[in-house]
N, C-alpha and C. Protein backbone atom coordinates (compact mmCIF):
# COMPACT_ATOMS: atom_id res chain seq x y z
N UNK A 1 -9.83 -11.30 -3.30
CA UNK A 1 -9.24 -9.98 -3.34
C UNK A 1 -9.03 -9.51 -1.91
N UNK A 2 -7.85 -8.90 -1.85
CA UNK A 2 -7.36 -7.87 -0.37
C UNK A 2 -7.35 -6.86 -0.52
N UNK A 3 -8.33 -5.82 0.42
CA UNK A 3 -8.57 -4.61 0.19
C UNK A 3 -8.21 -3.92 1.64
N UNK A 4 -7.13 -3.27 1.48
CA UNK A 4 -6.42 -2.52 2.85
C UNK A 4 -6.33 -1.05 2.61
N UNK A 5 -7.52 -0.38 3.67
CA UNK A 5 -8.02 0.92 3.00
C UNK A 5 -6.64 1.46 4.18
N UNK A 6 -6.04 2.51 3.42
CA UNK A 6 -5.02 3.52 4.20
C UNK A 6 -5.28 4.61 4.77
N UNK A 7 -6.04 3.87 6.13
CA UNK A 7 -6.96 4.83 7.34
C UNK A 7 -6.19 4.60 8.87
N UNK A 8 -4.57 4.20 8.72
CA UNK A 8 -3.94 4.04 9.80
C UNK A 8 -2.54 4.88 9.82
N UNK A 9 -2.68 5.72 10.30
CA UNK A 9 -1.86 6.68 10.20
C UNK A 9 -0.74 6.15 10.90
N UNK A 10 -0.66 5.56 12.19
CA UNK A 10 0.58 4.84 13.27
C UNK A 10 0.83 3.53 13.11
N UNK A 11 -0.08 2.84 13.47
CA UNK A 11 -0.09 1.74 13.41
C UNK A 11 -1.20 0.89 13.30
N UNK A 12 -0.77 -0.48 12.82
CA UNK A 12 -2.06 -0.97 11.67
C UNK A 12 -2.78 -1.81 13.26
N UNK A 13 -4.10 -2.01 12.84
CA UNK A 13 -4.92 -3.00 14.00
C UNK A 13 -4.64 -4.07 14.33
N UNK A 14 -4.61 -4.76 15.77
CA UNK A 14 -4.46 -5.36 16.14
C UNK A 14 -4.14 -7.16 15.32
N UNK A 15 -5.45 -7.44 14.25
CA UNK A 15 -5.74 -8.10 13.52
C UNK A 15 -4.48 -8.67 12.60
N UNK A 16 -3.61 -7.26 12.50
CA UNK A 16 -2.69 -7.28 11.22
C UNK A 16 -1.14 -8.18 12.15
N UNK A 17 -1.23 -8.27 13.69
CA UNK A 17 -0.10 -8.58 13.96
C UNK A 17 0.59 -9.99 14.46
N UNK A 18 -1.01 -10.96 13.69
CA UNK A 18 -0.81 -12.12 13.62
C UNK A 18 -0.92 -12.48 11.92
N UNK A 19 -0.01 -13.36 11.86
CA UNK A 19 0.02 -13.76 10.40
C UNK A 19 -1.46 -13.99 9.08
N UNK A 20 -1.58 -13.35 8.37
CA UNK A 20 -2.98 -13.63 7.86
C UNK A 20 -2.84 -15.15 7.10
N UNK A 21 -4.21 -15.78 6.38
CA UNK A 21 -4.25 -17.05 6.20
C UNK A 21 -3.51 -16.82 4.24
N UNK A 22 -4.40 -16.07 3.74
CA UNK A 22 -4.32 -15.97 2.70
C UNK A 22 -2.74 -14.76 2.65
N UNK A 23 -2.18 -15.47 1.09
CA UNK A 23 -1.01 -15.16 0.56
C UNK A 23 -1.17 -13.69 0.28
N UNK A 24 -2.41 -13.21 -0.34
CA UNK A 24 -3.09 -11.78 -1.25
C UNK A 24 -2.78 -10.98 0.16
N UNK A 25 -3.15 -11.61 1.56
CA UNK A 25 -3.49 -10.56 2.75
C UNK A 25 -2.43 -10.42 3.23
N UNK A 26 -1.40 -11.55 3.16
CA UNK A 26 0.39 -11.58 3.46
C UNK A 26 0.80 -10.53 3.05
N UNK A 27 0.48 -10.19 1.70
CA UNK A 27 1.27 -9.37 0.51
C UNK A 27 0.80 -7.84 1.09
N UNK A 28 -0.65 -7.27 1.38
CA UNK A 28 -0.74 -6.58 1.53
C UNK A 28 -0.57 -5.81 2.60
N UNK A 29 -0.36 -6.95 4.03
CA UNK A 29 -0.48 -6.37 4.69
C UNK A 29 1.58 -5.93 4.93
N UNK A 30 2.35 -6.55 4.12
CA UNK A 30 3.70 -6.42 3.40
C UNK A 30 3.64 -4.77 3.43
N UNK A 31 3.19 -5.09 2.58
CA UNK A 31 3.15 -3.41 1.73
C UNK A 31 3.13 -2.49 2.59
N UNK A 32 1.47 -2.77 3.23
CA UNK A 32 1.12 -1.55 4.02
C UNK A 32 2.14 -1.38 5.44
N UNK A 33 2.81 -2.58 5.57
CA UNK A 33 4.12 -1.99 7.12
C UNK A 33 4.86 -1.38 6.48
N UNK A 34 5.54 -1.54 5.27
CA UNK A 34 6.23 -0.47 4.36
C UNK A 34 6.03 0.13 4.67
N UNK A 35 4.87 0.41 3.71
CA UNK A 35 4.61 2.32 3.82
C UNK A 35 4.24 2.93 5.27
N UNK A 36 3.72 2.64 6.13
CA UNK A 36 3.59 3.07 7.52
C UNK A 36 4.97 3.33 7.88
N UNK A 37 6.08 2.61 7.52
CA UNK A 37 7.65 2.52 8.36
C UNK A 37 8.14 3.94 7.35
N UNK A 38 7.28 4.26 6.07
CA UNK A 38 8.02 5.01 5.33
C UNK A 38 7.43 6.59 5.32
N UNK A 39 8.57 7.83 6.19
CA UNK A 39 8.09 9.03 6.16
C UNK A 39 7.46 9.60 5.16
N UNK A 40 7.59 9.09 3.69
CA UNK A 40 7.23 10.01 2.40
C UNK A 40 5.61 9.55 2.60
N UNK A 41 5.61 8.61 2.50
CA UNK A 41 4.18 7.78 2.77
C UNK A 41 2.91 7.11 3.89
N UNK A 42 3.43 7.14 5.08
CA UNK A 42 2.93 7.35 6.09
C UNK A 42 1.72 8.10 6.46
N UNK A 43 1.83 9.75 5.67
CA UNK A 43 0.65 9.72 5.82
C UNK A 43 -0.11 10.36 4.98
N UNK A 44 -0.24 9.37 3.39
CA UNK A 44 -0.56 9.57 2.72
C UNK A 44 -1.86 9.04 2.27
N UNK A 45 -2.72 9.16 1.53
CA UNK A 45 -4.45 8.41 1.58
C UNK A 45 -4.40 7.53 0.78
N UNK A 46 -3.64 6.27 1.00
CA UNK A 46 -3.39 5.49 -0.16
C UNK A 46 -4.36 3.90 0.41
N UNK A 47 -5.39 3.71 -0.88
CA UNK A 47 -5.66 2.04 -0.27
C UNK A 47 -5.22 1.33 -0.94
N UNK A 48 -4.92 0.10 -0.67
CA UNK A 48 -4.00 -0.97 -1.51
C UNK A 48 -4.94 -2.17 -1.26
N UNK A 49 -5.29 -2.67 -2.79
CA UNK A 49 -5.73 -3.87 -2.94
C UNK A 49 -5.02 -5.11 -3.83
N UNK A 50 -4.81 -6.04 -2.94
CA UNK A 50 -3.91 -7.23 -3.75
C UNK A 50 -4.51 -8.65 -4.44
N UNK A 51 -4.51 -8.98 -5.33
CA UNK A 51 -5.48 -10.19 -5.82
C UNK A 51 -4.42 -10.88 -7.19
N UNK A 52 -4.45 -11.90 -6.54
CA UNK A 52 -3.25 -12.59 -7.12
C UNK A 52 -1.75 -12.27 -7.66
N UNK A 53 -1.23 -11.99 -6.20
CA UNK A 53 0.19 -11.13 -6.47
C UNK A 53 0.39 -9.64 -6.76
N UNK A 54 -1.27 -9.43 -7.68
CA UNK A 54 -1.24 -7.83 -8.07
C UNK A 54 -1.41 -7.16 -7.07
N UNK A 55 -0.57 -6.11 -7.26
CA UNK A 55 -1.19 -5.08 -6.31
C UNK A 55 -1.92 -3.90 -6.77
N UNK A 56 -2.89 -3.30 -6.62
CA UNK A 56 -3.87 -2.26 -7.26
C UNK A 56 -3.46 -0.86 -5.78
N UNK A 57 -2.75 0.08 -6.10
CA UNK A 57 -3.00 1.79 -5.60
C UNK A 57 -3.99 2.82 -5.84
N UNK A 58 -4.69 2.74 -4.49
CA UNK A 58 -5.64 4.11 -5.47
C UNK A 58 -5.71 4.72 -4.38
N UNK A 59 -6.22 5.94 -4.57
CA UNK A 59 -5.74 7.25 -3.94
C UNK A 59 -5.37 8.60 -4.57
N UNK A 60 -5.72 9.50 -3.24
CA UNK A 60 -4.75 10.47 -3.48
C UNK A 60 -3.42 10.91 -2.98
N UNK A 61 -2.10 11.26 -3.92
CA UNK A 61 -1.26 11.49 -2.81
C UNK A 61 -0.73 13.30 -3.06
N UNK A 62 -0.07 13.16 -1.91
CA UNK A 62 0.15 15.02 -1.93
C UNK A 62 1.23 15.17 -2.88
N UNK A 63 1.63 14.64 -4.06
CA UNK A 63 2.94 15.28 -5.24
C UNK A 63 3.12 14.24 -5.97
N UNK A 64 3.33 14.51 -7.05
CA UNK A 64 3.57 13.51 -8.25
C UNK A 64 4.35 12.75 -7.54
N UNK A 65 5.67 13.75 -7.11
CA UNK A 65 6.81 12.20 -6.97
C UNK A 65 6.64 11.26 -5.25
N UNK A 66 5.57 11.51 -4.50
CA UNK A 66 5.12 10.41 -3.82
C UNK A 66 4.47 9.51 -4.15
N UNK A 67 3.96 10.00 -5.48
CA UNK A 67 2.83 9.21 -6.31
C UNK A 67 3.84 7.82 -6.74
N UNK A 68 4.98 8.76 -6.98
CA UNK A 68 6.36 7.62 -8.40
C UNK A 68 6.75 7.22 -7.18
N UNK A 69 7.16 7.31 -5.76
CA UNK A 69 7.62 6.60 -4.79
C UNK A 69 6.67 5.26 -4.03
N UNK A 70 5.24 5.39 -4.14
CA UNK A 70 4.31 4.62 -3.69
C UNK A 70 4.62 3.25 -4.88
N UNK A 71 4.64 3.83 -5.95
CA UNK A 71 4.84 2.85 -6.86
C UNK A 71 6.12 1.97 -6.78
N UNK A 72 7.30 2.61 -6.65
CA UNK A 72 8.59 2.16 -6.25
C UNK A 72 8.05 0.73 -4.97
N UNK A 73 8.02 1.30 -4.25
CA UNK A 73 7.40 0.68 -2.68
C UNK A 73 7.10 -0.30 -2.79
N UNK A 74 5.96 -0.38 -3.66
CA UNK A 74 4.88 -1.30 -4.40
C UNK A 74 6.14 -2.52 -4.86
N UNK A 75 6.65 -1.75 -6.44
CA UNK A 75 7.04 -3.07 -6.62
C UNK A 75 8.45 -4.14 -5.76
N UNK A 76 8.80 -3.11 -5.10
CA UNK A 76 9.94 -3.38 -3.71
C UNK A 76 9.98 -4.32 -3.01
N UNK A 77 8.73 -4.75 -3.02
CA UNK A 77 8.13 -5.56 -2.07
C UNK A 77 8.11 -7.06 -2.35
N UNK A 78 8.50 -7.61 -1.33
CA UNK A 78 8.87 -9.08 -2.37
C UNK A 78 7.91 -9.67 -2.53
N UNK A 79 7.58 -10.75 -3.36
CA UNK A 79 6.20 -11.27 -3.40
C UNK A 79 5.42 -10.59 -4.48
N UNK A 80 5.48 -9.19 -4.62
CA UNK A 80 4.71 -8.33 -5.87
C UNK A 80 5.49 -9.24 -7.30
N UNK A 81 3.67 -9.46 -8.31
CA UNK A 81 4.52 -9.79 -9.35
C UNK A 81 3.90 -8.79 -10.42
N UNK A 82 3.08 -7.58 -10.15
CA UNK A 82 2.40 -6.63 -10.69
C UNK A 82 1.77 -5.44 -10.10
N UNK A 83 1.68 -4.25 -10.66
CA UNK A 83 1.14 -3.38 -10.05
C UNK A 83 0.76 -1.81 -10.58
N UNK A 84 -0.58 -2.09 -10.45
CA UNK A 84 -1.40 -0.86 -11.15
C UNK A 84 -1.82 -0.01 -10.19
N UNK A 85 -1.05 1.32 -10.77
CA UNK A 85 -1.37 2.26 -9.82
C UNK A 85 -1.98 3.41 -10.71
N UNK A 86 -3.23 3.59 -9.38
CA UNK A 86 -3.98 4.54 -10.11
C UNK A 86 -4.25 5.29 -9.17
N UNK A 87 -3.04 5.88 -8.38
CA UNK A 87 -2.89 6.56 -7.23
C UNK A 87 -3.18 8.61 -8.39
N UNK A 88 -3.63 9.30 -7.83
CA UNK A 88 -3.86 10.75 -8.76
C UNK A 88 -3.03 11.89 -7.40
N UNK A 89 -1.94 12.35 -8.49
CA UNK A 89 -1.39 13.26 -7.23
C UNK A 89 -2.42 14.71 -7.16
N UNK A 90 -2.16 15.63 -5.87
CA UNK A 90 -3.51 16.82 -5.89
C UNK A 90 -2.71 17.55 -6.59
N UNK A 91 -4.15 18.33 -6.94
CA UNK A 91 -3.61 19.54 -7.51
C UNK A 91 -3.41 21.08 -6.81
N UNK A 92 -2.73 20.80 -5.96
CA UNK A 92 -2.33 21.97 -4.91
C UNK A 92 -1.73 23.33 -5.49
């Protein structure tokens, strides 16, 4: 399992800007330049965990429809062949 907690608001660590070994850490770390490149999501509290193609969202995000856009994102991404999101928008 790849577990990429969404605690990088600019840019991801050093670690992320050499190729990872595993396919799950490829995928996620996929995702997560997405959403960093993406204003709706950028800086939103989202962690993403990937384990065999799946991708798992959890979090909170600030509005339903960033919630339906994280998901979009998600499956956007090439390489995704699933994805459960159990991202909860606030209740502001």
């Amino acid at each position: 399992m790849t577990y990429v907690p969404w605690f990088l608001p600019y840019q991801p660590p050093s670690a992320f800007r050499s190729e990872p070994a595993c396919a799950d850490a490829r995928l996620a770390c996929r995702l997560l330049d997405r959403m960093l490149r993406d204003p709706l999501l950028r800086h939103e509290h989202i962690c993403i965990e990937v384990q065999n193609r799946v991708v798992v969202l959890e979090g909170v995000t600030s509005s339903v429809e960033v919630r339906a856009h994280a998901h979009e994102c998600a499956w956007d991404t090439p390489g995704v062949h699933d994805v459960n999101n159990r991202l909860h928008a606030s209740q502001r």
